[in-house]
C-alpha atoms as a PDB file:
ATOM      1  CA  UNK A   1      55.261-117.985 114.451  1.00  0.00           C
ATOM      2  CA  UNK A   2      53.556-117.994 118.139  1.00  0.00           C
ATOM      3  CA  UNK A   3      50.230-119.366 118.759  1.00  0.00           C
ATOM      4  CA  UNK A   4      50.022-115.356 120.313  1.00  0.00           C
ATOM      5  CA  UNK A   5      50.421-113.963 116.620  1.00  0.00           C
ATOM      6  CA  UNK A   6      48.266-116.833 114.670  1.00  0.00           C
ATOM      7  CA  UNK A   7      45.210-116.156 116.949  1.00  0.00           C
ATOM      8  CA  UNK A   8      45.249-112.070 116.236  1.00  0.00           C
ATOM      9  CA  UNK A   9      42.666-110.538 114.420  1.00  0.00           C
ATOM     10  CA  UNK A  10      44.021-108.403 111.856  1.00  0.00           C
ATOM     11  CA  UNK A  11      42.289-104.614 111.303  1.00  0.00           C
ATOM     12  CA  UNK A  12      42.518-102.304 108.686  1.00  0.00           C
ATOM     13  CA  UNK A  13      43.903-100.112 111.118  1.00  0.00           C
ATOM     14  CA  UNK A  14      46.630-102.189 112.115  1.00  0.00           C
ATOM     15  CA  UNK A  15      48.161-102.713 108.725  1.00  0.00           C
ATOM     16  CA  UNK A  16      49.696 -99.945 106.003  1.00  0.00           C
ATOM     17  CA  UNK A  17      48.343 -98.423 102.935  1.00  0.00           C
ATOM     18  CA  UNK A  18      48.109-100.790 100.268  1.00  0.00           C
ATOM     19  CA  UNK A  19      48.948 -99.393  97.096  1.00  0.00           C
ATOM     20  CA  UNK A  20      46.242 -99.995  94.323  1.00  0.00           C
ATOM     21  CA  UNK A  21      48.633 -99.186  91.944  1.00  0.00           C
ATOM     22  CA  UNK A  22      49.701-102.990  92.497  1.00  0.00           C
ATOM     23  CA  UNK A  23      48.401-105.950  91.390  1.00  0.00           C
ATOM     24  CA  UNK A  24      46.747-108.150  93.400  1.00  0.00           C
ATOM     25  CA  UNK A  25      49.663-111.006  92.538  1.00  0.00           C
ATOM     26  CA  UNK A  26      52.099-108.462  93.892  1.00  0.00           C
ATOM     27  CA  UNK A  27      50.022-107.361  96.962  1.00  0.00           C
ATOM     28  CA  UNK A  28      51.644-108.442 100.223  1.00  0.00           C
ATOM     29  CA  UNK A  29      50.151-110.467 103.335  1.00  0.00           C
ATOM     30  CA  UNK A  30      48.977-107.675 106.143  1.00  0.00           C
ATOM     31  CA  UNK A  31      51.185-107.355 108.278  1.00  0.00           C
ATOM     32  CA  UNK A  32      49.649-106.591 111.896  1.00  0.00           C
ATOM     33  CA  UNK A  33      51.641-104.154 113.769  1.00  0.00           C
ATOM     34  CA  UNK A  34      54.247-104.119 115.879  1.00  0.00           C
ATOM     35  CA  UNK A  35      52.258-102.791 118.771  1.00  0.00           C
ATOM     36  CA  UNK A  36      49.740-105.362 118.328  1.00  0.00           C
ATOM     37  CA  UNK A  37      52.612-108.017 118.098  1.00  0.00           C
ATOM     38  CA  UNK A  38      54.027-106.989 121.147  1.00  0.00           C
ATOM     39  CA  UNK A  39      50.950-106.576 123.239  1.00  0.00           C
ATOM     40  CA  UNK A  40      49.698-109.914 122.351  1.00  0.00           C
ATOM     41  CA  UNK A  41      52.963-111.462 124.576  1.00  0.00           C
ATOM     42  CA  UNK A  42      55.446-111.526 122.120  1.00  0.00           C
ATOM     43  CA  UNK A  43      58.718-110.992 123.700  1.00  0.00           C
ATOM     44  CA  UNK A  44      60.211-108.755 120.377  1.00  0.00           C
ATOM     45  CA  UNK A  45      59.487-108.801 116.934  1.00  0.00           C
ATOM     46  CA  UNK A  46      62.295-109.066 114.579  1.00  0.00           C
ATOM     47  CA  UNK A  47      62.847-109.419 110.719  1.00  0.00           C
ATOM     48  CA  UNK A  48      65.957-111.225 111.470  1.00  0.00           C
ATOM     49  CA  UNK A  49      66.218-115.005 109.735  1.00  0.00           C
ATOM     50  CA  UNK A  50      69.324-116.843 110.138  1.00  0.00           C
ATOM     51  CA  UNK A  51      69.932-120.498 112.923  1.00  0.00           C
ATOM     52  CA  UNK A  52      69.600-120.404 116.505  1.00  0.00           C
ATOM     53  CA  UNK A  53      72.851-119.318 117.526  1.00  0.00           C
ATOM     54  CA  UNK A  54      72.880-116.452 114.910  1.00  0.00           C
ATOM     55  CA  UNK A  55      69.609-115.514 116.058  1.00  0.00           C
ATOM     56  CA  UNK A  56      70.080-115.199 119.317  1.00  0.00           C
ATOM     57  CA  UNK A  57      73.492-113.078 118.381  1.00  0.00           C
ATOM     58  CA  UNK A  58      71.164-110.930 116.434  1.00  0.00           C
ATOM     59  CA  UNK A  59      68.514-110.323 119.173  1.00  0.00           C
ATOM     60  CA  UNK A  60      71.109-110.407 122.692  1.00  0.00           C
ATOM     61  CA  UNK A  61      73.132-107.455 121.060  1.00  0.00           C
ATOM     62  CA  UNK A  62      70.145-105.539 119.292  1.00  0.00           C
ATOM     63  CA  UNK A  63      68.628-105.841 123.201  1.00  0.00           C
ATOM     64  CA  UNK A  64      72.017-104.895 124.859  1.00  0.00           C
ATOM     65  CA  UNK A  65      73.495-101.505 125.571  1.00  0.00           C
ATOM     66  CA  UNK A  66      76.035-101.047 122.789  1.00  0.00           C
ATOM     67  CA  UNK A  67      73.852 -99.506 120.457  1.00  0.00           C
ATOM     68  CA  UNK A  68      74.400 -95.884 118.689  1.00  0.00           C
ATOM     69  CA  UNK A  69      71.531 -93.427 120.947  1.00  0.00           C
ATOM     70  CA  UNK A  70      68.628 -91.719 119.350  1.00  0.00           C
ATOM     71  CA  UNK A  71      70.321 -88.519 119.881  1.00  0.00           C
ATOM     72  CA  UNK A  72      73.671 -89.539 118.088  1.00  0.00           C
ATOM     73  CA  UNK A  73      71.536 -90.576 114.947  1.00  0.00           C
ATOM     74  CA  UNK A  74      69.919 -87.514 114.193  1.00  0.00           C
ATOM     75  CA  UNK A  75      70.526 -86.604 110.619  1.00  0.00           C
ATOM     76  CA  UNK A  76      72.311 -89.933 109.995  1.00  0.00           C
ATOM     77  CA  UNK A  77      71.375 -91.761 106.770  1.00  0.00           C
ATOM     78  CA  UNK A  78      70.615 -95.159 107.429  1.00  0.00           C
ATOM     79  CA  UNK A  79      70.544 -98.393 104.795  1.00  0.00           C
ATOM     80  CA  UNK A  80      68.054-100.566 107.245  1.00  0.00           C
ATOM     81  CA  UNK A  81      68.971-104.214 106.253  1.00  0.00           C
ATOM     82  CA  UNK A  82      66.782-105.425 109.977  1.00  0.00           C
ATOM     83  CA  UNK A  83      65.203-104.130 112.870  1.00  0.00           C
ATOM     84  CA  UNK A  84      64.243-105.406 115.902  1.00  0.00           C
ATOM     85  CA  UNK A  85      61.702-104.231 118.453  1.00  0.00           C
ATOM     86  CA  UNK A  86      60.762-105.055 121.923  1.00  0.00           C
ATOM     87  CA  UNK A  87      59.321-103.504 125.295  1.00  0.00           C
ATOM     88  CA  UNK A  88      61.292-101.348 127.880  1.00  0.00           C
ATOM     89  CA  UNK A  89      60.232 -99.814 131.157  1.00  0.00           C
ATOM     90  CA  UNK A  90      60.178 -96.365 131.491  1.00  0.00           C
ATOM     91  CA  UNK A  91      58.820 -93.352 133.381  1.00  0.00           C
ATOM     92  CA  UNK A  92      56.281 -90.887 132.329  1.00  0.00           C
ATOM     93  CA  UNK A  93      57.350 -87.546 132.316  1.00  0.00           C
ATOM     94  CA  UNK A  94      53.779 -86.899 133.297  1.00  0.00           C
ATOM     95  CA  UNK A  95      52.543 -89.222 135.565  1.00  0.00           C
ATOM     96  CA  UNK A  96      55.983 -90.405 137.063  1.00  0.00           C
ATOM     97  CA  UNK A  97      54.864 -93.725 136.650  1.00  0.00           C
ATOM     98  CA  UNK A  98      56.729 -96.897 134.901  1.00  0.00           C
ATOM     99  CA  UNK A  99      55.252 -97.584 131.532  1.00  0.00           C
ATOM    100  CA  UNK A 100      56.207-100.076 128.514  1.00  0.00           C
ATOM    101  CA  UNK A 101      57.428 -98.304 125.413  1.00  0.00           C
ATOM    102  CA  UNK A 102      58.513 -99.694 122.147  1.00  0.00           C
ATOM    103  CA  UNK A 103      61.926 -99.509 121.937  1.00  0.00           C
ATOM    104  CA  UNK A 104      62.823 -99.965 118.242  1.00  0.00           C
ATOM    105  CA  UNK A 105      66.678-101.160 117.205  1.00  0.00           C
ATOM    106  CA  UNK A 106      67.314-100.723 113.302  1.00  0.00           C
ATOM    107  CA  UNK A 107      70.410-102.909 112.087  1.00  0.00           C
ATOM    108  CA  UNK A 108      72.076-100.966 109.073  1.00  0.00           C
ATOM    109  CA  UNK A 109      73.612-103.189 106.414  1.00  0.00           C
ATOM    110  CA  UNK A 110      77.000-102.519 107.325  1.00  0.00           C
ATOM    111  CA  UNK A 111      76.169-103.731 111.210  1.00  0.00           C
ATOM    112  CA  UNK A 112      75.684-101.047 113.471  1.00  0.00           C
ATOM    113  CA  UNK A 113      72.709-101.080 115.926  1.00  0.00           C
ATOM    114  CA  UNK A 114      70.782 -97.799 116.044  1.00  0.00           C
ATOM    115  CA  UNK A 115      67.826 -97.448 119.237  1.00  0.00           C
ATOM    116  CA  UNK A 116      65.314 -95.328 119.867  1.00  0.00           C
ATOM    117  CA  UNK A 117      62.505 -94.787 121.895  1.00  0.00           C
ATOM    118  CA  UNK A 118      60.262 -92.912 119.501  1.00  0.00           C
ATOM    119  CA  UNK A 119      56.350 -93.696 117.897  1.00  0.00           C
ATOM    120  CA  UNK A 120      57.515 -92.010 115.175  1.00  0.00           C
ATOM    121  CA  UNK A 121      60.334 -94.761 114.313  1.00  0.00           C
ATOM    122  CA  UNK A 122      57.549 -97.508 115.214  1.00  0.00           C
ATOM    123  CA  UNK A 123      55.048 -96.221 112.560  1.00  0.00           C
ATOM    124  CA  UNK A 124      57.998 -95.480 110.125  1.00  0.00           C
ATOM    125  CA  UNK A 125      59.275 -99.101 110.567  1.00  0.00           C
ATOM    126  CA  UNK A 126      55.566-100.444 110.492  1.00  0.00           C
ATOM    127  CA  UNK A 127      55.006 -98.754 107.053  1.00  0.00           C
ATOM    128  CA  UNK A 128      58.150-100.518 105.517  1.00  0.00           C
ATOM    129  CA  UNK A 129      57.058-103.697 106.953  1.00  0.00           C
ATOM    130  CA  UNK A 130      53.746-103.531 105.238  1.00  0.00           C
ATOM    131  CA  UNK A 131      55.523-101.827 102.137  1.00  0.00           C
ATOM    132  CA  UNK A 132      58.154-104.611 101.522  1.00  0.00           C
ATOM    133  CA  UNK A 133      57.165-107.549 103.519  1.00  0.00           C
ATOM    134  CA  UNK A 134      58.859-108.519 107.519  1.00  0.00           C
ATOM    135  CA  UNK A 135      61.742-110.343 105.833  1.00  0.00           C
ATOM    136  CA  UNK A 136      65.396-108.672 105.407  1.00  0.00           C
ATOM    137  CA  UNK A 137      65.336-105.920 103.571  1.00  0.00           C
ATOM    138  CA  UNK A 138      67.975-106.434 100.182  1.00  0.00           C
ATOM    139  CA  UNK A 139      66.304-104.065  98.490  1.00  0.00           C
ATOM    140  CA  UNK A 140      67.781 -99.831  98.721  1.00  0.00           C
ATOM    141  CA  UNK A 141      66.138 -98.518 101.861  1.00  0.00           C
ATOM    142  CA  UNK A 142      68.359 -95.573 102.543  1.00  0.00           C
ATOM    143  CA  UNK A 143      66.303 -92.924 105.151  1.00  0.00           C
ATOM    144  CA  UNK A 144      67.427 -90.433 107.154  1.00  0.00           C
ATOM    145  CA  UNK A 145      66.456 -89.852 110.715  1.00  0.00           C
ATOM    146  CA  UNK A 146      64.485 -86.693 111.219  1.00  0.00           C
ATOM    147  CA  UNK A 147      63.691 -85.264 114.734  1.00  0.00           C
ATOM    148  CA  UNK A 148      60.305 -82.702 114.454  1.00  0.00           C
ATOM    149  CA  UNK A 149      57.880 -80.731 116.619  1.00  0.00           C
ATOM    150  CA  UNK A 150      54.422 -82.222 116.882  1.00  0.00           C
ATOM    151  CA  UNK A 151      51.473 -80.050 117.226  1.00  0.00           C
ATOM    152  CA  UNK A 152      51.896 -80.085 120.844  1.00  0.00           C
ATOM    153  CA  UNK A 153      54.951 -78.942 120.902  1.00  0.00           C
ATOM    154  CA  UNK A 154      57.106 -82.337 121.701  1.00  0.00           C
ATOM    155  CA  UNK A 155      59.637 -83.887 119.545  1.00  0.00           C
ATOM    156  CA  UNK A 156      59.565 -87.018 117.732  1.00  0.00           C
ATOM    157  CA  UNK A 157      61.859 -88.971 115.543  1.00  0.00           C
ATOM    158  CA  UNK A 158      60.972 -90.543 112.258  1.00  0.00           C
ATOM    159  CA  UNK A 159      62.330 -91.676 109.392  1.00  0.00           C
ATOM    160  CA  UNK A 160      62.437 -90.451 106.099  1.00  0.00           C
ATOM    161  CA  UNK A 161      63.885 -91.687 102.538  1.00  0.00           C
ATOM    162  CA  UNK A 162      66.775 -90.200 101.615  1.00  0.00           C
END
């Protein structure tokens, strides 16, 4: 862990619901979120665990271009096994200006890389995070990708258990 990510302060807001359903012996650590993560300097965030050379695998291909497009997952049921998020340049439609977005790259259990460029994958994936810990994901978490209007009148992808 980065000196970066041991120095945040941790909000309410920047963490999931906690279930009080649970016990407290099952409650998990918060988990700040990934914005937070990646605006204190972190270069990505990643639930990834394996050696150096593995790990760099992991994180040079989820960063590269041979990933399967937002727009070619749409409808796809996904069994997220890792995920891996980091900053990209882009321009407002708006403003015409180059902003950071989160770019978000899910790993399915049977390898492929899945991208998008959506705040509805980034809260998705932040809710599983504080739901079932930022370690690899064993357990069933099967979700389809869902592409909706917001109220004003955009699209935006999330993700939703299938």
């Amino acid at each position: 862990m980065s000196d970066a990510t041991e120095k945040m302060e941790i909000t309410s807001s920047d963490i999931g619901p906690i279930d009080p359903a649970i016990g407290d012996s099952q409650q998990l650590a918060p988990v700040p979120s990934i914005s937070k993560m990646l605006e204190s300097g972190q270069a990505n965030v990643h639930n990834f665990v394996g050696d150096r050379e593995s790990t760099y695998k992991f994180v040079a291909t989820a960063c590269g271009p041979d990933t399967i497009r937002s727009k070619e997952s749409i409808d796809k049921v996904i069994d997220i096994k890792y995920y891996l998020a980091h900053l990209v340049e882009m321009v407002d439609r708006k403003a015409g200006e180059y902003q950071d977005q989160t770019r978000i790259v899910i790993v399915s259990k049977d390898g492929k890389y899945y991208s998008f460029v959506s705040g509805g994958i980034v809260s998705a994936i932040d809710l599983i995070r504080s739901t079932f810990g930022d370690v690899p994901w064993e357990t069933e978490l099967r979700h389809r990708v869902v592409e909706h209007q917001t109220r004003s009148g955009q699209t935006m992808l999330s993700l939703v258990p299938a």
